[in-house]
Protein backbone atom coordinates (compact mmCIF):
# COMPACT_ATOMS: atom_id res chain seq x y z
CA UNK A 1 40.62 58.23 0.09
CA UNK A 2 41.77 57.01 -3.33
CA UNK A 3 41.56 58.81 -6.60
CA UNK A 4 40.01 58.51 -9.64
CA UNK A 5 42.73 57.25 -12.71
CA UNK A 6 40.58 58.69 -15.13
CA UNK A 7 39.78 62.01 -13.79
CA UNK A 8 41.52 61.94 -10.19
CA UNK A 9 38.35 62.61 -8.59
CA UNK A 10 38.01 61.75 -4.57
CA UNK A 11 36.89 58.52 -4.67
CA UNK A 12 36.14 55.79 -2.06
CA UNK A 13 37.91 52.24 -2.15
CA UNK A 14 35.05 50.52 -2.21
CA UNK A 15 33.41 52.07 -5.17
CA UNK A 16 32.86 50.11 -8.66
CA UNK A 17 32.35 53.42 -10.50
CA UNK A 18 33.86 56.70 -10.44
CA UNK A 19 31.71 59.10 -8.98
CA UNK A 20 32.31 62.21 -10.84
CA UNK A 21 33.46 60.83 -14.64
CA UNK A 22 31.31 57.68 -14.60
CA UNK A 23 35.01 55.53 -15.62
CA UNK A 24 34.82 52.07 -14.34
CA UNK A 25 37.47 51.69 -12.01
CA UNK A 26 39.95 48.40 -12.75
CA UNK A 27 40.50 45.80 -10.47
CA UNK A 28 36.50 46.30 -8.91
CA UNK A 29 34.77 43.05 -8.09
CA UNK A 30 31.30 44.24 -8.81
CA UNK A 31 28.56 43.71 -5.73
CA UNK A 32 25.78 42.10 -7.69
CA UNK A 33 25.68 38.69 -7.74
CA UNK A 34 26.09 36.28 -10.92
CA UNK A 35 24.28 33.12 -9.80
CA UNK A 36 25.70 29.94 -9.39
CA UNK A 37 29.08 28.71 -10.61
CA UNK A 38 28.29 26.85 -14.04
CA UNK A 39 29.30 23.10 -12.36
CA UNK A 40 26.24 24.00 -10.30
CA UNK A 41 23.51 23.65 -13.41
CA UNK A 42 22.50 19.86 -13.61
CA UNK A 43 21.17 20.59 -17.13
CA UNK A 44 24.68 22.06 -18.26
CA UNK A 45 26.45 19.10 -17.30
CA UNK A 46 24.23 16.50 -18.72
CA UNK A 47 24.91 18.40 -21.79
CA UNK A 48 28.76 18.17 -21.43
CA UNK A 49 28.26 14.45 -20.76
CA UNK A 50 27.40 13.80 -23.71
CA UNK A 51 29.71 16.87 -25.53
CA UNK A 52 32.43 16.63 -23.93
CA UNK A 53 32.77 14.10 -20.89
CA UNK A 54 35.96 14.94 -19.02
CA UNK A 55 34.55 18.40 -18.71
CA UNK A 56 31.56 17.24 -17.28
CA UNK A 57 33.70 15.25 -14.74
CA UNK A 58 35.44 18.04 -13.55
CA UNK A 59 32.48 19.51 -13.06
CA UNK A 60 30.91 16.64 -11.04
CA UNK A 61 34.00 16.83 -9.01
CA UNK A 62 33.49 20.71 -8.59
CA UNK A 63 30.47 19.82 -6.53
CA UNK A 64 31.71 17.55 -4.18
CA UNK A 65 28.47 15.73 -4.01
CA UNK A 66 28.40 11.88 -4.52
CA UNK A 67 25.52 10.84 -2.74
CA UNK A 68 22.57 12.83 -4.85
CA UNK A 69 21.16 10.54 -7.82
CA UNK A 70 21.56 13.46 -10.59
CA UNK A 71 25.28 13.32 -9.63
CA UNK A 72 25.33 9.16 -9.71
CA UNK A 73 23.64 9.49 -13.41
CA UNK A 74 26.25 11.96 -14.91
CA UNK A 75 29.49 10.19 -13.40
CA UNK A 76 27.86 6.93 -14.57
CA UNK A 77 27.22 9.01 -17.97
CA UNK A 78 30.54 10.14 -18.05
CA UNK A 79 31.98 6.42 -17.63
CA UNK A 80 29.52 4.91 -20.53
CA UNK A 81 31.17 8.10 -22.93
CA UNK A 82 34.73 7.32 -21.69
CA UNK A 83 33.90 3.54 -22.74
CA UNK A 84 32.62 4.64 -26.11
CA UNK A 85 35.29 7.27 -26.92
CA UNK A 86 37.64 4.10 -25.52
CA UNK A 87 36.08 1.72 -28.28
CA UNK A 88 35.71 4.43 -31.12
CA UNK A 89 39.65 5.00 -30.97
């Protein structure tokens, strides 16, 4: 059993909260889950397209997945800003 570093109540290793004081405990990945990573959101990177493209193509990279046709519009959104930035500068 571990122990509390706020109180040094009996605690188990697996707990995200201290039993007895209420203390978060450091280090704790919490158990609930947080949805999808953000290169996951199709809206979110169509937004970055246009924002900020080389984010965006991380992102579409971060999926690994070249076949859908969302992906194929945001990589070929991605190259259209990269040939814009490219003339603007």
């Amino acid at each position: 059993m571990e122990h509390c570093p706020s109180c040094g109540a009996r605690r188990e290793p697996s707990d995200d909260f201290c039993p007895v004081c209420g203390e978060t405990l450091t280090h704790v990945h919490l158990s609930e889950a947080t949805g999808p990573p953000w290169h996951e959101h199709t809206g979110w990177l169509g937004l970055l397209v246009l924002m900020c493209w080389p984010i965006a193509l991380y992102g579409i990279w971060k999926r690994r997945a070249w076949t859908r046709p969302a992906d194929l519009l945001l990589l070929g959104g991605c190259a259209g800003m990269a040939v814009a930035w490219g003339l603007l500068l």
